[in-house]
PDB file of N, CA and C in Angstrom:
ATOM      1  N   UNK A   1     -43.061   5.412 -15.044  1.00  0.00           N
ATOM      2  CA  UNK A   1     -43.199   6.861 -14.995  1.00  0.00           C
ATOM      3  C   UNK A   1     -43.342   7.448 -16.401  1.00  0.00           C
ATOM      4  N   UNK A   2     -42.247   7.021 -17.206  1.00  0.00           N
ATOM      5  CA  UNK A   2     -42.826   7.919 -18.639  1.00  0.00           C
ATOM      6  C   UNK A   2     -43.940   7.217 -19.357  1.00  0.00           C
ATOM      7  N   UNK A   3     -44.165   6.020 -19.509  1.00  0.00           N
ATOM      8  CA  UNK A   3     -45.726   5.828 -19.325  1.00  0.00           C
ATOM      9  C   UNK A   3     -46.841   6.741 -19.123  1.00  0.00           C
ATOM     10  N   UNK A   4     -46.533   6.888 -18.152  1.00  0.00           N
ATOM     11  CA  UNK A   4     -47.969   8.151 -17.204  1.00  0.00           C
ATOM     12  C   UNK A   4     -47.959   9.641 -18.620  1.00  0.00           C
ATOM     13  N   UNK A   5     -46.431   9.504 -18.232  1.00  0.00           N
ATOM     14  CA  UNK A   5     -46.337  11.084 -19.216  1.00  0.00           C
ATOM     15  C   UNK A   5     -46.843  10.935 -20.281  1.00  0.00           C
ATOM     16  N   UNK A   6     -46.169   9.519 -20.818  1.00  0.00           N
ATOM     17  CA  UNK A   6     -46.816   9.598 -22.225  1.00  0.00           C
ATOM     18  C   UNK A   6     -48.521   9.694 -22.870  1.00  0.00           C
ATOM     19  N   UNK A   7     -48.628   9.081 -21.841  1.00  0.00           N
ATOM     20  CA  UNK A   7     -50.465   8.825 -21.581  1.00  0.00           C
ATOM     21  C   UNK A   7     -51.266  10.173 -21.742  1.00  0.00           C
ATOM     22  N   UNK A   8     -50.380  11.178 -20.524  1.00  0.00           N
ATOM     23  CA  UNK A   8     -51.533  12.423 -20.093  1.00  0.00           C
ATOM     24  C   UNK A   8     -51.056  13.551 -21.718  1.00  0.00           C
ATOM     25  N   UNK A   9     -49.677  13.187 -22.140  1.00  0.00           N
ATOM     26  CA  UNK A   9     -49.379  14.006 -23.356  1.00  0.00           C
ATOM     27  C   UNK A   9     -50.733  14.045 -24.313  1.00  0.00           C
ATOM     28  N   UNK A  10     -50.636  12.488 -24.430  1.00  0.00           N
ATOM     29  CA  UNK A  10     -51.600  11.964 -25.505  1.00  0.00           C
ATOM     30  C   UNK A  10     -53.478  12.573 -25.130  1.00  0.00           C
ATOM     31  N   UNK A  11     -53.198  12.798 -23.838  1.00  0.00           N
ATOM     32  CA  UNK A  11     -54.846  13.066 -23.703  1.00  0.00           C
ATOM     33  C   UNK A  11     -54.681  14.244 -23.828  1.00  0.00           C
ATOM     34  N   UNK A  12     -54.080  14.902 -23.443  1.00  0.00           N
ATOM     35  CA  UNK A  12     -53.832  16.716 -23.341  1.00  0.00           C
ATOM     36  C   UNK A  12     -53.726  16.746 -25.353  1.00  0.00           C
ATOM     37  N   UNK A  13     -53.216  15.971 -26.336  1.00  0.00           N
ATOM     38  CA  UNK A  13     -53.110  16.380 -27.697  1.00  0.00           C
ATOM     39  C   UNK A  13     -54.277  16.188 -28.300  1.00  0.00           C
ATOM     40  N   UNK A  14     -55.076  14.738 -27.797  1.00  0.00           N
ATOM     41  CA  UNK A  14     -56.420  14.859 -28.079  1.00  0.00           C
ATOM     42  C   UNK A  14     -57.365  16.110 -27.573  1.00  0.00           C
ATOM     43  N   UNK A  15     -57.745  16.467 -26.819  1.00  0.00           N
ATOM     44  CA  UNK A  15     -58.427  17.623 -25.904  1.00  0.00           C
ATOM     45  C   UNK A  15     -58.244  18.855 -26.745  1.00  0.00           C
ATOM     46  N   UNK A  16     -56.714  19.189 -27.277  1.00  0.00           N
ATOM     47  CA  UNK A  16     -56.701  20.211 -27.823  1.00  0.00           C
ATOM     48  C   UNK A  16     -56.896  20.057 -29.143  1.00  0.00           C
ATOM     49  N   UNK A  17     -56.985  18.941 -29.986  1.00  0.00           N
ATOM     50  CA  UNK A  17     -57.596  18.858 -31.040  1.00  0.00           C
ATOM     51  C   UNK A  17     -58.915  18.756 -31.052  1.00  0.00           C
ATOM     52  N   UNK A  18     -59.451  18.246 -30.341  1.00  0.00           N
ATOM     53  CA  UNK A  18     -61.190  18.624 -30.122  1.00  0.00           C
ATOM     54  C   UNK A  18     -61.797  20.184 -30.118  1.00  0.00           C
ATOM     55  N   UNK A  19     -61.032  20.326 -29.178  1.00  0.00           N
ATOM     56  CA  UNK A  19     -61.304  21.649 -28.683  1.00  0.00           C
ATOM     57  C   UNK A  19     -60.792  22.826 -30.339  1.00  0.00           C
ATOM     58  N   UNK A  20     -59.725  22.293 -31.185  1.00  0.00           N
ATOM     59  CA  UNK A  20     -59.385  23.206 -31.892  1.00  0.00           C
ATOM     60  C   UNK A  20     -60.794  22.870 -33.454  1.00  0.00           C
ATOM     61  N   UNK A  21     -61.057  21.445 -33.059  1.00  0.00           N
ATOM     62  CA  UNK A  21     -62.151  21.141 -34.506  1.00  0.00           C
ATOM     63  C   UNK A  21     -63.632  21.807 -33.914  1.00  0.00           C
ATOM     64  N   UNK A  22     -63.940  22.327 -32.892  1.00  0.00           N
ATOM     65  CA  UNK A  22     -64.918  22.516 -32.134  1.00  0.00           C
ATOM     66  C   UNK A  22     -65.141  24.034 -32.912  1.00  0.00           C
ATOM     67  N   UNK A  23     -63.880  24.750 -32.522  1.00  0.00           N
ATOM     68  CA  UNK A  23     -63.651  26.326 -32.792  1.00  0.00           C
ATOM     69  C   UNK A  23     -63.715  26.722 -34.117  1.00  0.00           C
ATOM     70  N   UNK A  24     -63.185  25.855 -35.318  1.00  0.00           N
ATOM     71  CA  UNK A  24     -63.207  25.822 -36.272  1.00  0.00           C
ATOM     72  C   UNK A  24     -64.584  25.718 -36.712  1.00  0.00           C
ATOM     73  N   UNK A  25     -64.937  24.601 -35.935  1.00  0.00           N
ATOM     74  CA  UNK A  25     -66.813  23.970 -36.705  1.00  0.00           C
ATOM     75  C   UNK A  25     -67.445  25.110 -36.644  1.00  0.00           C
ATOM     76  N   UNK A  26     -67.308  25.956 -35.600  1.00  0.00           N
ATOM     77  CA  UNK A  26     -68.166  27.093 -35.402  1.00  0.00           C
ATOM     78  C   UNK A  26     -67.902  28.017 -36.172  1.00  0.00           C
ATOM     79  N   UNK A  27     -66.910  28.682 -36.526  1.00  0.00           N
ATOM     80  CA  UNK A  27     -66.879  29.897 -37.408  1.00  0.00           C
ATOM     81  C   UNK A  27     -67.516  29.585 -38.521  1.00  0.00           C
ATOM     82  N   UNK A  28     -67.414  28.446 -39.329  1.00  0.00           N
ATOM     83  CA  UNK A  28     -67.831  28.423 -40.306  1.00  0.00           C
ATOM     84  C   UNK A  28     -69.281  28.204 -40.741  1.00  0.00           C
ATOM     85  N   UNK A  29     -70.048  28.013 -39.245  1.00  0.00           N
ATOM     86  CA  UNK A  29     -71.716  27.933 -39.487  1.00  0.00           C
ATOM     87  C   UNK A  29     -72.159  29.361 -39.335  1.00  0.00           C
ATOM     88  N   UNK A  30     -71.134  30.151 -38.663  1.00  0.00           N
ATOM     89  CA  UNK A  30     -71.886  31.721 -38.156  1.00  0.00           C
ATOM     90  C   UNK A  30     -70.944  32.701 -38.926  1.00  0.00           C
ATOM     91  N   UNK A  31     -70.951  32.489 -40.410  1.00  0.00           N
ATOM     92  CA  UNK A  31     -70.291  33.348 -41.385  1.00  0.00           C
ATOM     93  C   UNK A  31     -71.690  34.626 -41.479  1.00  0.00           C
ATOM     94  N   UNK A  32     -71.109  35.954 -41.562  1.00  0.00           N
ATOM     95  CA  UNK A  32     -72.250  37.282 -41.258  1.00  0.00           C
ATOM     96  C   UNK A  32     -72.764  37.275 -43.081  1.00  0.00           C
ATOM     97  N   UNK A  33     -73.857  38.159 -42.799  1.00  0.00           N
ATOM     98  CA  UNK A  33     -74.731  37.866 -44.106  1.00  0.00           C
ATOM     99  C   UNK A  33     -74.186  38.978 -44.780  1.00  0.00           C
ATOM    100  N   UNK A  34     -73.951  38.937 -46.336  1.00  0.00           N
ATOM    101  CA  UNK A  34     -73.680  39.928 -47.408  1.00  0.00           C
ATOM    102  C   UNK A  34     -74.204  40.859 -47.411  1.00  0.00           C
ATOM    103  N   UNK A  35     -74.114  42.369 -47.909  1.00  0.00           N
ATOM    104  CA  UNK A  35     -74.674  43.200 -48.259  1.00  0.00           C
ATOM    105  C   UNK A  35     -74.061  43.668 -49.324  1.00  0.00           C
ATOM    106  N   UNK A  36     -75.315  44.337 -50.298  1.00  0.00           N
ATOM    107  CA  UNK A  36     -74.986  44.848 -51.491  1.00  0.00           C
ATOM    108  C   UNK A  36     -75.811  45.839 -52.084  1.00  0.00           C
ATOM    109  N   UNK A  37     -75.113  46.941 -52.888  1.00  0.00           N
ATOM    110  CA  UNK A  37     -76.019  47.921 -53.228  1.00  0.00           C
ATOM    111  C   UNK A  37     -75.931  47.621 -54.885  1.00  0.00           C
ATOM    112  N   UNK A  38     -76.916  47.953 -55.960  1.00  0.00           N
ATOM    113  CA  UNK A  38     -77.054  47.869 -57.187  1.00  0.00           C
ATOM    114  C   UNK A  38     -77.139  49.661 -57.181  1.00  0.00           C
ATOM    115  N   UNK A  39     -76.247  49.767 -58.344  1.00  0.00           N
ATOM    116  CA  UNK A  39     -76.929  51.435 -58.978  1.00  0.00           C
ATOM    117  C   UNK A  39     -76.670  51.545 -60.551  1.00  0.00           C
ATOM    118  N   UNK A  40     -77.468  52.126 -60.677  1.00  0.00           N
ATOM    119  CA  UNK A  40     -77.747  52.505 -62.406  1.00  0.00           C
ATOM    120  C   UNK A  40     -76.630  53.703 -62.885  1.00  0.00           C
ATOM    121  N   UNK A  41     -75.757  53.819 -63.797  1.00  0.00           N
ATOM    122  CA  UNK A  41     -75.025  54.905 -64.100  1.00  0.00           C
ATOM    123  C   UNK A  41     -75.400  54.992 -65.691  1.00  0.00           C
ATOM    124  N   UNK A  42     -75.869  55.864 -66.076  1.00  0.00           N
ATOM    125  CA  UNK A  42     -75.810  56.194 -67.723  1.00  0.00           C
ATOM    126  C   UNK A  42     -74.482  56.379 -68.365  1.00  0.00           C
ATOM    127  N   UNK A  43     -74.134  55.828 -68.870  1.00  0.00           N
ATOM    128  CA  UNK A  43     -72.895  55.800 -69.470  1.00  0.00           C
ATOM    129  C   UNK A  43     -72.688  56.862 -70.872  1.00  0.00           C
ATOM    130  N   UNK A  44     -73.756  56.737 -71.873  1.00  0.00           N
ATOM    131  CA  UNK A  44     -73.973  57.502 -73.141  1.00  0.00           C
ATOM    132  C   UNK A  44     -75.500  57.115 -73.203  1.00  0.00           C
ATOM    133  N   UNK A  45     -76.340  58.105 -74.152  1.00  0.00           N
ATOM    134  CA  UNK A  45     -77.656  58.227 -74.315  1.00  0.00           C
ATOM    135  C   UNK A  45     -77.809  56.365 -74.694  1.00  0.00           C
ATOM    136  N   UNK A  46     -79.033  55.947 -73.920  1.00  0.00           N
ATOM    137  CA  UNK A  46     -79.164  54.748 -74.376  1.00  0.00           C
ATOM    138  C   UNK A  46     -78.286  53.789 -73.585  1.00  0.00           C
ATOM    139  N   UNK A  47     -77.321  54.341 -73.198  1.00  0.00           N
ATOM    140  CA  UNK A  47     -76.640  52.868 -72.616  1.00  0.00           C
ATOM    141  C   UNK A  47     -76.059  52.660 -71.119  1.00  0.00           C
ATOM    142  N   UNK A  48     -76.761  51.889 -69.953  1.00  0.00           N
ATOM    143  CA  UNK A  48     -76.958  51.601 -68.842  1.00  0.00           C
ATOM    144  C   UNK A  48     -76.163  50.765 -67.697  1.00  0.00           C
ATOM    145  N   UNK A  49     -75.171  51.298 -67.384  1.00  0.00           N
ATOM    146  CA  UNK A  49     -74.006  50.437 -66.790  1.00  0.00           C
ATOM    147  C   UNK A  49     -75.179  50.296 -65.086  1.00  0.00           C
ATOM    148  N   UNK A  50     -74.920  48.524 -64.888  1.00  0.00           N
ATOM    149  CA  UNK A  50     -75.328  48.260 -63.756  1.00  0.00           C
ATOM    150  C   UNK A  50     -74.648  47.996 -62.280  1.00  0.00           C
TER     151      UNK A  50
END
């Protein structure tokens, strides 16, 4: 009997480690794309903060 248990533990710890490297694999291929704005500020005559 604890045999059995031990068995279905072990498949139920695998399963959820699959299942948790699965969830993981994915976020990290569908990271959202950057956005960014550039602007020009004059700081003093002549000099151009970007």
């Amino acid at each position: 009997m604890w045999c059995r248990i031990k068995k279905l533990l072990s498949w139920i710890l695998l399963l959820g480690a699959l299942v948790l490297l699965i969830l993981l694999g994915l976020g990290t291929f569908s990271s959202p794309p950057a956005v960014a704005a550039i602007n020009t500020i004059e700081e003093a005559p002549g000099q151009i903060l970007y």
